[in-house]
Protein backbone atom coordinates (compact mmCIF):
# COMPACT_ATOMS: atom_id res chain seq x y z
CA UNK A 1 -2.51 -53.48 -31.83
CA UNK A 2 -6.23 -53.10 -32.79
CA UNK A 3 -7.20 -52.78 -29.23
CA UNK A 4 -4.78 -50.23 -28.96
CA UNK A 5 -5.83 -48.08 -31.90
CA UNK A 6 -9.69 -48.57 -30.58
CA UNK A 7 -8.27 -47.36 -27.08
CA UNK A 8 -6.26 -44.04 -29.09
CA UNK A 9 -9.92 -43.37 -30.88
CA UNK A 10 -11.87 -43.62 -28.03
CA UNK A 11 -9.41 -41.81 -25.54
CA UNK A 12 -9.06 -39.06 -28.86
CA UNK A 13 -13.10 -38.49 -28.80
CA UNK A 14 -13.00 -38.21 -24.63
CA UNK A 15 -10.61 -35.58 -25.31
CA UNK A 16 -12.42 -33.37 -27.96
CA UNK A 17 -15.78 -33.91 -26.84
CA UNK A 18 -14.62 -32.50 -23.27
CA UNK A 19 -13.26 -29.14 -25.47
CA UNK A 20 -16.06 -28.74 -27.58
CA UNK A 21 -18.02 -28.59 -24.40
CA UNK A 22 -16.04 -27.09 -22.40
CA UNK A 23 -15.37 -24.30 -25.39
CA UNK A 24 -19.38 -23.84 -26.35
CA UNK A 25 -19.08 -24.37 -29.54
CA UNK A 26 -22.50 -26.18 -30.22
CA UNK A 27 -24.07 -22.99 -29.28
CA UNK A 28 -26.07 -24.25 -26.26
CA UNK A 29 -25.25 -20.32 -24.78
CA UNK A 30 -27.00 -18.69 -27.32
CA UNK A 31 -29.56 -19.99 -26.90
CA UNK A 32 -29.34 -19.85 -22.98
CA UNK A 33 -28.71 -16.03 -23.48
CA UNK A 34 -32.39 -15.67 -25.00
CA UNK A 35 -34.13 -17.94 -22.74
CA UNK A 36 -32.74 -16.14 -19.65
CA UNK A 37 -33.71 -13.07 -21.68
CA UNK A 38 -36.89 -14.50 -21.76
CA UNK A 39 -38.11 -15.54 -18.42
CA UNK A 40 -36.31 -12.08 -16.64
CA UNK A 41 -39.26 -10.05 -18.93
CA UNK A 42 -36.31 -8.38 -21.17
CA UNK A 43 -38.46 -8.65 -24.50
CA UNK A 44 -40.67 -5.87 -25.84
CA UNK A 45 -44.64 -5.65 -25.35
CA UNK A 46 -45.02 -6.92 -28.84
CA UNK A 47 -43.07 -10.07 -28.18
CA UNK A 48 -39.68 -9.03 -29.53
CA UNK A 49 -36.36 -10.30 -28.82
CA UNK A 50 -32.98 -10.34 -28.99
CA UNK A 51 -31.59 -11.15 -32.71
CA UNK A 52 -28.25 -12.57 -33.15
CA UNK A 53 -25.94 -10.18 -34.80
CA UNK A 54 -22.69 -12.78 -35.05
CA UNK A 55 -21.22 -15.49 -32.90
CA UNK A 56 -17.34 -15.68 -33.18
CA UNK A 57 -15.11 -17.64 -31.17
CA UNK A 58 -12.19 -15.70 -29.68
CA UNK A 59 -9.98 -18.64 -28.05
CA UNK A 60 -10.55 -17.94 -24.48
CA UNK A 61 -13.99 -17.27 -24.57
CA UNK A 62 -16.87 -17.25 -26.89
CA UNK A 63 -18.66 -13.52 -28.11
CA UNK A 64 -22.36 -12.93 -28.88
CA UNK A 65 -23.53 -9.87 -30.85
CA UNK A 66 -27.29 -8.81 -30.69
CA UNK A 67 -29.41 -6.36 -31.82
CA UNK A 68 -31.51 -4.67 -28.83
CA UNK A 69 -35.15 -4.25 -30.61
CA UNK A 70 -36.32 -1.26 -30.07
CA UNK A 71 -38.15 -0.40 -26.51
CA UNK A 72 -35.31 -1.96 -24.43
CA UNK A 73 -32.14 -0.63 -22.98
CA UNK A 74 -28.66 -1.99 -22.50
CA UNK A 75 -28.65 -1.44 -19.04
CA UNK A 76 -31.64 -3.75 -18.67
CA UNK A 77 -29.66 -6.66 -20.03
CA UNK A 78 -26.40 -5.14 -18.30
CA UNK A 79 -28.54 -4.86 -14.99
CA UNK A 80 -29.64 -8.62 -14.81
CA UNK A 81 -25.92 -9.95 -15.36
CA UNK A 82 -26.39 -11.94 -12.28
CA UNK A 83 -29.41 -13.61 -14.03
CA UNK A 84 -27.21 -14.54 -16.77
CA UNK A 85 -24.00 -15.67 -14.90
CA UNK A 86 -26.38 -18.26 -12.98
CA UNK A 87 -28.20 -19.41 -16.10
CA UNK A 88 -25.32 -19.98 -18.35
CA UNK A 89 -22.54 -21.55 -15.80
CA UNK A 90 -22.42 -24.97 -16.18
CA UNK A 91 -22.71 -26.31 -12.59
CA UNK A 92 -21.34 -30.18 -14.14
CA UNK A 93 -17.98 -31.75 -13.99
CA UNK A 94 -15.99 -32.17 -17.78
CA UNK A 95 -13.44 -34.82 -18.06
CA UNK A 96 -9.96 -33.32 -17.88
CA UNK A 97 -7.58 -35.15 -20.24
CA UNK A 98 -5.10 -33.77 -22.86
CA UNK A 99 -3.57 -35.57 -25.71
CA UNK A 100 -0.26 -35.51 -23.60
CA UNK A 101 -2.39 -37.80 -20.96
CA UNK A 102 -2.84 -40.01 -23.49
CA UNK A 103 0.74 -40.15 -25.00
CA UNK A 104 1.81 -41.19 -21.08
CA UNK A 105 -0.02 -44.33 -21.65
CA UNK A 106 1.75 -47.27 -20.83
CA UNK A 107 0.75 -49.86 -23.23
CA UNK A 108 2.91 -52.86 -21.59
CA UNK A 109 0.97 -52.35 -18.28
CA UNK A 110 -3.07 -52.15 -17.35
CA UNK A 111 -4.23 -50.06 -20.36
CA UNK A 112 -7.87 -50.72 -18.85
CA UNK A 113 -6.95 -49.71 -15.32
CA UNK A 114 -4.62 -46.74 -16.69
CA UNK A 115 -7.76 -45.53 -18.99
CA UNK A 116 -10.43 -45.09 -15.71
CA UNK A 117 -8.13 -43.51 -13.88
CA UNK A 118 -7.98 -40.86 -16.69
CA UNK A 119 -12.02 -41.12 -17.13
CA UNK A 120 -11.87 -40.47 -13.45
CA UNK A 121 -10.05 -37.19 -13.74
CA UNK A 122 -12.15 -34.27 -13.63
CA UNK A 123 -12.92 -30.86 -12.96
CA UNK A 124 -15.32 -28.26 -12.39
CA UNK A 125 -16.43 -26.25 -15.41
CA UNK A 126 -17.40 -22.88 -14.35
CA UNK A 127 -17.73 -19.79 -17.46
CA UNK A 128 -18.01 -16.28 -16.23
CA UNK A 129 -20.14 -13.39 -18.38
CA UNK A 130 -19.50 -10.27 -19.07
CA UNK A 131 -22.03 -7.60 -21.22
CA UNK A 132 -21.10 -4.79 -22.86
CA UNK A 133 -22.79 -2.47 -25.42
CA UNK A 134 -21.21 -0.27 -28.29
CA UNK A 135 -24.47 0.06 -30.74
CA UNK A 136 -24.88 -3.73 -30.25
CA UNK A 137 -25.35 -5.79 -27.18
CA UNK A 138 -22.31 -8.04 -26.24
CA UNK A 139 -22.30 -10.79 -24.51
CA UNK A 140 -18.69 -12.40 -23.93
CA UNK A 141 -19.01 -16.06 -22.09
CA UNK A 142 -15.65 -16.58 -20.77
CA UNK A 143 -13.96 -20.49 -20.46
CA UNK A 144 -11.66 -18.95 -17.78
CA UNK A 145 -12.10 -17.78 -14.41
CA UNK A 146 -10.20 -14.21 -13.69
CA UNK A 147 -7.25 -14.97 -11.93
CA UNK A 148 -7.22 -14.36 -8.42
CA UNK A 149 -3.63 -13.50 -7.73
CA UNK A 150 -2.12 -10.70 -9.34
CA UNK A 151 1.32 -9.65 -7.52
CA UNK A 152 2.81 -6.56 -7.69
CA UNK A 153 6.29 -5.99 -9.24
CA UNK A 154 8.69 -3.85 -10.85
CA UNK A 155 8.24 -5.06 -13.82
CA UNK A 156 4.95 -3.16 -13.65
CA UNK A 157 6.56 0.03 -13.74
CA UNK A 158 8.10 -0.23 -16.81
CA UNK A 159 4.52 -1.00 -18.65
CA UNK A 160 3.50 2.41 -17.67
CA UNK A 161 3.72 5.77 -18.74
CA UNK A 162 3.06 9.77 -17.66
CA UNK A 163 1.19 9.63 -15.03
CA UNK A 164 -0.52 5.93 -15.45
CA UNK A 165 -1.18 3.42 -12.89
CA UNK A 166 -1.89 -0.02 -12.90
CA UNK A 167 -5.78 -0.62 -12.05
CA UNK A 168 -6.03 -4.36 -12.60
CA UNK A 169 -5.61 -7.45 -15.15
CA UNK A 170 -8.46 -8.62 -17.28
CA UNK A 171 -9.10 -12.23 -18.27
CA UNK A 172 -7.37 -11.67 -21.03
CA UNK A 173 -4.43 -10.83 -19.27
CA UNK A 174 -4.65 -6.82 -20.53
CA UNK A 175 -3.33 -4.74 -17.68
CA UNK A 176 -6.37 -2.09 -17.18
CA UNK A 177 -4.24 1.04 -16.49
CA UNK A 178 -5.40 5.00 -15.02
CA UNK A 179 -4.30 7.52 -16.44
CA UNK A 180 -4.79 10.78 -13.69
CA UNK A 181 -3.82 13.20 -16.93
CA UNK A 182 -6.75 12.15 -18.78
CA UNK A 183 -9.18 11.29 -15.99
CA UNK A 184 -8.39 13.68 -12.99
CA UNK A 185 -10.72 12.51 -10.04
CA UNK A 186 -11.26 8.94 -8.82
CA UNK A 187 -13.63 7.22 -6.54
CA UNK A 188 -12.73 4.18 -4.99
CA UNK A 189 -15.40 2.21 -2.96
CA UNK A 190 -15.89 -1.11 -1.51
CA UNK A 191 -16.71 -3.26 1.60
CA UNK A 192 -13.63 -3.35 4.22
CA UNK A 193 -10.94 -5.93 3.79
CA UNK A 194 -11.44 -6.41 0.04
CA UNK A 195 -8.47 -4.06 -1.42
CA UNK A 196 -9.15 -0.87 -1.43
CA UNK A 197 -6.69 0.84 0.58
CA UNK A 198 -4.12 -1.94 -0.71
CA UNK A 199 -4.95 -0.31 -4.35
CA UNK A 200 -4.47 3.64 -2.61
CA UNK A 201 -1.26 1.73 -1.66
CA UNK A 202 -0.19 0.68 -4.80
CA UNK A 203 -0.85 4.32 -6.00
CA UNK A 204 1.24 6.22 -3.82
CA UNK A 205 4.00 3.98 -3.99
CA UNK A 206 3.71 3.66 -8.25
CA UNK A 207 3.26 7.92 -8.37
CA UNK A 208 6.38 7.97 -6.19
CA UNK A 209 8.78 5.72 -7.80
CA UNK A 210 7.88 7.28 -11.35
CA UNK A 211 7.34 10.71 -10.33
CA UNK A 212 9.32 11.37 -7.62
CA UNK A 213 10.13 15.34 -8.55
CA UNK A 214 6.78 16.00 -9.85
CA UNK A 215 4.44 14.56 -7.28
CA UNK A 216 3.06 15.66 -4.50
CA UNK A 217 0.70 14.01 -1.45
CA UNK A 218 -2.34 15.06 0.65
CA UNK A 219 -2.99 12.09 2.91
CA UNK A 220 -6.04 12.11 4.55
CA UNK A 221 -6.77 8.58 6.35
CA UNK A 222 -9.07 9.10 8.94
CA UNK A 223 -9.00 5.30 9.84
CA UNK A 224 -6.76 5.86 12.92
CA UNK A 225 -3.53 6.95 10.61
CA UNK A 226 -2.86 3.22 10.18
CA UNK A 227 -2.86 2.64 6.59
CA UNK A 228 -0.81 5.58 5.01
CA UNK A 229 1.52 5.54 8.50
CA UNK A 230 4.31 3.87 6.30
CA UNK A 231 4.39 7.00 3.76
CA UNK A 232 4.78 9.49 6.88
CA UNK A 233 8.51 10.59 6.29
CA UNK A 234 7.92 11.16 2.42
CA UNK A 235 9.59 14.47 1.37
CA UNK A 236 6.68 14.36 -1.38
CA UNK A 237 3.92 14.56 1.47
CA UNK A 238 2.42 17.97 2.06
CA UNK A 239 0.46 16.98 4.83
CA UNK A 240 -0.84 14.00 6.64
CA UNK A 241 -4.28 13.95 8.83
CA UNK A 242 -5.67 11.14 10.91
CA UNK A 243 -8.81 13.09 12.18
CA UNK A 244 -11.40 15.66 11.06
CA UNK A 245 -9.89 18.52 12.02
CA UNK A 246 -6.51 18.10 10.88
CA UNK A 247 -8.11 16.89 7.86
CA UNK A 248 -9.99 20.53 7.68
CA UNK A 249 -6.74 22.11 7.76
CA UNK A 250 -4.95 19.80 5.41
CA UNK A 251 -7.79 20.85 3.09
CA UNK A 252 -7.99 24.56 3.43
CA UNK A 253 -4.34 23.90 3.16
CA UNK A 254 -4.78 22.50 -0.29
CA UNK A 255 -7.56 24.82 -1.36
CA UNK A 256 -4.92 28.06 -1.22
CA UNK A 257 -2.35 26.38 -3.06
CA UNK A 258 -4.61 25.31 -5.63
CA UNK A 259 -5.66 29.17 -5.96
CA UNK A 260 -2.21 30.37 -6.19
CA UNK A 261 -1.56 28.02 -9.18
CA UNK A 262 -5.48 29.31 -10.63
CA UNK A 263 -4.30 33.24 -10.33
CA UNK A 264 -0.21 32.36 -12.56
CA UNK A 265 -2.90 30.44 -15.09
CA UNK A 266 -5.10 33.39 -15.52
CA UNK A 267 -2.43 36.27 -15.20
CA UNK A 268 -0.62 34.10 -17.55
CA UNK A 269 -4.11 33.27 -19.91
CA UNK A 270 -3.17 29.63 -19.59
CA UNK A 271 -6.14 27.24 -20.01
CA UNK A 272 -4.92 25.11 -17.55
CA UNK A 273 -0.87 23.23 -15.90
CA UNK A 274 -0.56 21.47 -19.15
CA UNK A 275 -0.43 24.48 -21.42
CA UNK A 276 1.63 26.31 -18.77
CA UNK A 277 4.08 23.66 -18.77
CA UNK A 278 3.87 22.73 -14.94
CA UNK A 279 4.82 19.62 -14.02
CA UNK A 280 3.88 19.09 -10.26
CA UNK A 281 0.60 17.24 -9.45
CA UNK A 282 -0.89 17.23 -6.35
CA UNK A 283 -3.00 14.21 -4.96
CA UNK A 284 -5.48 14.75 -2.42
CA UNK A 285 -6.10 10.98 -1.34
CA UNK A 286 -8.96 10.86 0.88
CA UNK A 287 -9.52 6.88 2.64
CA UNK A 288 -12.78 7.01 4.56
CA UNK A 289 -14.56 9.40 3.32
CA UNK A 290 -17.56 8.64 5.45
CA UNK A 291 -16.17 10.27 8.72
CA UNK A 292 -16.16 14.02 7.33
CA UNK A 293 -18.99 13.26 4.94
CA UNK A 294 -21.25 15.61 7.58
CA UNK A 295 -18.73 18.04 7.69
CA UNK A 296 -19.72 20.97 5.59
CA UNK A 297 -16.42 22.64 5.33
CA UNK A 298 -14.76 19.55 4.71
CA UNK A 299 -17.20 19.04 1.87
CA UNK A 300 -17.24 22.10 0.43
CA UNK A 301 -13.42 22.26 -0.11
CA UNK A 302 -13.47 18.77 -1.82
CA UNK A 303 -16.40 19.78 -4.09
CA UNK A 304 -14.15 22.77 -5.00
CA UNK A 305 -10.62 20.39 -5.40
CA UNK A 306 -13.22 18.38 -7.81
CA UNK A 307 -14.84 20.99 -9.95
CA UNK A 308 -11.43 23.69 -10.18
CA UNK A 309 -8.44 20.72 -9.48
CA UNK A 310 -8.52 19.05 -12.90
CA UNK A 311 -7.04 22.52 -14.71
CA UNK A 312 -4.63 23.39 -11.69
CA UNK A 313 -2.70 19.74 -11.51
CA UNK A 314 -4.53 18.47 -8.52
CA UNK A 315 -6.08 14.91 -8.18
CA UNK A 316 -8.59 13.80 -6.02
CA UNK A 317 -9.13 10.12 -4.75
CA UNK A 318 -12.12 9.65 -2.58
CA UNK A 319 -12.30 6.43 -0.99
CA UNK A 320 -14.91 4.73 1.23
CA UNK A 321 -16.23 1.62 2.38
CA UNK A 322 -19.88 3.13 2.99
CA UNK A 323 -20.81 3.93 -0.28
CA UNK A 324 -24.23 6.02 0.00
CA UNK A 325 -25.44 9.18 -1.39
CA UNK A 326 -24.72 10.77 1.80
CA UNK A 327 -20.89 10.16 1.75
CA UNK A 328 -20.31 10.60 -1.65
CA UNK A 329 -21.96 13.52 -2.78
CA UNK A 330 -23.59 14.58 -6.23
CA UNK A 331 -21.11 17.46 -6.77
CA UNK A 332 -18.21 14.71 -6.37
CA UNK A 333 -19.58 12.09 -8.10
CA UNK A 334 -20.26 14.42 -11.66
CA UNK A 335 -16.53 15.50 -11.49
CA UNK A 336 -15.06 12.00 -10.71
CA UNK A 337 -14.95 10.48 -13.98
CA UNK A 338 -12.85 7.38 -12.71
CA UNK A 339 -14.45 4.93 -10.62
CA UNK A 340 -13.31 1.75 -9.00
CA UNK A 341 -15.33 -0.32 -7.14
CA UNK A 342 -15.04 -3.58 -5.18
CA UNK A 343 -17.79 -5.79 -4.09
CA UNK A 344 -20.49 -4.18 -2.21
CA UNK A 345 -23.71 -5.61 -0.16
CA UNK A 346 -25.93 -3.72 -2.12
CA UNK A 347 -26.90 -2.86 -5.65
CA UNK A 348 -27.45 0.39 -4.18
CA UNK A 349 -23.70 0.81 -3.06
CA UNK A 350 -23.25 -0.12 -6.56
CA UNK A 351 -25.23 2.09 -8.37
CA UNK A 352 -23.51 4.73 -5.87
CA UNK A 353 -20.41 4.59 -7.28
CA UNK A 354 -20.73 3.04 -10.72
CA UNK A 355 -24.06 4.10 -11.67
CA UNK A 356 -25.18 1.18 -12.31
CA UNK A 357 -25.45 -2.67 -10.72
CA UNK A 358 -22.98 -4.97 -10.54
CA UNK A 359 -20.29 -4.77 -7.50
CA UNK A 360 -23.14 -6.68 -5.35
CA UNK A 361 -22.86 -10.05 -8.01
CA UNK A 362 -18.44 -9.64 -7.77
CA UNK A 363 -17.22 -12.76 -5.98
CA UNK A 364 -15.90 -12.57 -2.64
CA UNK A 365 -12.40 -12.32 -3.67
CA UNK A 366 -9.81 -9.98 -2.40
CA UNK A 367 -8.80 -7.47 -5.26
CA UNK A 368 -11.96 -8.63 -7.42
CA UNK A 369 -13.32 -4.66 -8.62
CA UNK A 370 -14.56 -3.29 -11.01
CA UNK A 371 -13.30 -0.48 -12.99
CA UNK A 372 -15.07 2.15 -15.08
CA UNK A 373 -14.25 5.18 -16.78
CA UNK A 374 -16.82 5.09 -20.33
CA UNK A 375 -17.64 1.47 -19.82
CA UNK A 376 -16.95 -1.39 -16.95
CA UNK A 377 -14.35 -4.12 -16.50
CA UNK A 378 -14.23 -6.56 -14.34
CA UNK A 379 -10.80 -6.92 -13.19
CA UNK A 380 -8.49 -8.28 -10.70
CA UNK A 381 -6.04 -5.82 -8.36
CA UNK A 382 -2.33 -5.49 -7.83
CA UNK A 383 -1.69 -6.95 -4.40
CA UNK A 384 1.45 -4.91 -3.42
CA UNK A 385 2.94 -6.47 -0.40
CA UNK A 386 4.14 -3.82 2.67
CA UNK A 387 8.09 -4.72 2.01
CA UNK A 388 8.06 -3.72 -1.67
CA UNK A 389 6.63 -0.74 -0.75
CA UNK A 390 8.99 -0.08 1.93
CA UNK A 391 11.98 -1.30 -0.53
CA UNK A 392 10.56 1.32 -3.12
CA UNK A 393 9.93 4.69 -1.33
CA UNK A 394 13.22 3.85 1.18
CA UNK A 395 15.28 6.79 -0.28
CA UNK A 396 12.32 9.52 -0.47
CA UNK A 397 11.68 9.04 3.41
CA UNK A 398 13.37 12.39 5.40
CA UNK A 399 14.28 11.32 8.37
CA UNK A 400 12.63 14.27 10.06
CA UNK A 401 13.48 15.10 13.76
CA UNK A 402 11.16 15.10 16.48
CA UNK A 403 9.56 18.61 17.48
CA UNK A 404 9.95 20.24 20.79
CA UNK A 405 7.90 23.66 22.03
CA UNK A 406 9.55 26.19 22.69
CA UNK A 407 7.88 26.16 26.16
CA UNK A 408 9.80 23.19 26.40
CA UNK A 409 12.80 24.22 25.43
CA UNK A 410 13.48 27.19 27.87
CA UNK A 411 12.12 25.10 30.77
CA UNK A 412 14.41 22.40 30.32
CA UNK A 413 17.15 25.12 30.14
CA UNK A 414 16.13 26.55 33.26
CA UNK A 415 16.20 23.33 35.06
CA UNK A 416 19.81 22.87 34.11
CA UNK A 417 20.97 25.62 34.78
CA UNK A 418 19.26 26.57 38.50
CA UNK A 419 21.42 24.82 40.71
CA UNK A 420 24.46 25.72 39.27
CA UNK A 421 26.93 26.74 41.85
CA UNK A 422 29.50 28.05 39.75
CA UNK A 423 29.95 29.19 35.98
CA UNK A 424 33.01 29.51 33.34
CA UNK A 425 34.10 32.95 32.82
CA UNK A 426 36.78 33.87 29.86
CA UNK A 427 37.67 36.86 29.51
CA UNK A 428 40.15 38.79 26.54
CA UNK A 429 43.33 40.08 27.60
């Protein structure tokens, strides 16, 4: 009996000291925090540093308020996040055990054998970091990794509202959604392969099965036609290009519609489709930007949809996986509020579309972005699979008939009709 309460103790103290490290609570990251803080040159030039504001323990992950002194920026700090996700992770196996592991003890059998196979069961302790500044520098140290499956459902659709979509889940679990009514204009970068057109995906198909009288689609996917080929027979798709100049049409296209619904506002003196009443939005989804990012017409309409669109219900979302100050333009960028990036290969491309570092450091995991609008969040996409999509836009698809000349027409008449010997006459008597 006494072995066995000396076995309980012992097993008890494995378990807790494996939370308390595993949790942070001796406040070994604090301290971390200002060493790293330290030896990246983040202090001022009369030797000041960081001062702890408050440490408070939220469950899943430990927060850490500073003061900045004064001479350094948040976006220092924010900039070196790599720095601190290195410095911090604990690159050590904890033990693994729960008190339920211990309650499954058999006492009857080998309690010494049964206790090193629990000593023996391990598993990689790995905390992710994420900064953020609101007057005070925060540094959240996370026990959890973000999840790297996040299916999409329908239960989805009922968490949203107006004209929402889901973004992506925090670590938290918070669904991250965008709302196109408050921020009009997207960008959406990142390298091939790591979500980006799913997430375009995921749009259409969440605008469509919420808004299907309201909304309306400019497709431009100039990626061989490939990727939006499922949404062709929509009867809320406007147009559909695959090259640059059907994409210069499908513009110009969009750019007098958008002035018919600027000339009711002003005859009307409406301010803009939400004081009118209107309820049709227009997307302009562009997915590789980079192939009309030299064409000057192109441009010019799409610097128009982003400056004049917000007011006259049209939304722009201008994807690419070349993320450079060439493709995405200046004029875009200060009229695309929303921006959602995946990983990059540079902090260049990151500072591109976010303004800032960041997308270079996400890990190599498909649907890993991150999302800003006032401030950035690491998140992790909807994957929306190609057979829910199909289920869900099946009965807004026209089945649309295929288009002959006229040429055609008359020539194929003629041919039936040439050798023709004799002909049915019927006459009224």
């Amino acid at each position: 009996m006494i072995f066995e309460i000396a076995s309980s103790l012992v097993m008890g103290g494995v378990v807790a000291g494996s939370y308390y490290c595993e949790k942070g609570v001796g406040g070994n990251d604090h301290q971390k925090i200002i060493k790293i803080a330290r030896n990246c040159g983040l202090v001022t030039k009369d030797r000041k540093e960081l001062r702890i504001h408050r440490r408070t323990n939220k469950g899943s992950y430990n927060e850490y308020v500073y003061q900045i002194p004064l001479g350094l920026s948040s976006t220092e700090f924010i900039n070196k996040i790599d720095h601190f996700q290195d410095g911090i992770n604990i690159k050590r196996n904890v033990v693994d055990i729960s008190l339920a592991d211990i309650k499954k003890l058999d006492w009857k059998k080998d309690i010494i054998k049964q206790l090193r196979i629990l000593l023996e069961k391990k598993r990689k302790l790995r905390k992710e970091v994420e900064i953020q500044f609101d007057g005070m520098l925060i540094f959240r140290i996370h026990n959890d990794s973000l999840t790297t499956n996040f299916p999409y459902d329908e239960s989805l659709f009922n968490r949203l509202k107006g004209w929402e979509v889901p973004v992506g889940i925090t670590r938290a679990g918070e669904l991250i959604k965008h709302d196109f009514e408050k921020v009009a204009h997207l960008i959406d970068g990142g390298a091939t392969d790591y979500g980006k057109s799913n997430w375009l995906k995921s749009t259409i198909t969440t605008l469509v099965q919420r808004k299907p009288n309201d909304v309306k689609f400019t497709l431009i996917d100039l990626k061989g036609g490939l990727s939006f080929n499922r949404f062709r027979g929509l009867r809320q798709l406007h147009s559909l290009a695959t090259n640059s100049s059907d994409a210069l049409k499908a513009l110009r296209s969009v750019q007098e519609k958008m002035n018919v619904v600027m000339n009711q506002l002003l005859d009307n003196r409406f301010e803009d489709v939400k004081e009118a009443g209107y309820k049709e939005r227009h997307f302009i989804i562009i997915d590789e930007a980079a192939d009309i990012a030299d064409d000057n017409a192109c441009q010019e309409i799409i610097t128009d949809i982003a400056r004049r669109g917000r007011a006259a219900g049209f939304r722009l979302i201008y994807a690419t996986q070349y993320p450079t100050s060439e493709v995405i333009k200046s004029q875009v960028k200060r009229n695309c509020v929303g921006r959602l990036c995946f990983v990059v290969d540079s902090a260049t491309a990151s500072r591109v579309v976010l303004d800032q570092d960041g997308a270079e450091s996400l890990p190599l995991v498909q649907g890993r972005a991150i999302y800003k609008t006032v401030r950035c969040i690491e998140i992790q996409t909807p994957y929306i699979k190609n057979d829910f999509i199909d289920r869900t836009i099946e009965p807004h698809i026209n089945i649309r008939p295929r288009k002959e000349s006229i040429g055609t027409d008359a020539k194929n008449c003629a041919a039936s009709t040439k050798n023709r010997k004799y002909s049915l006459i019927i006459e009224e008597t």
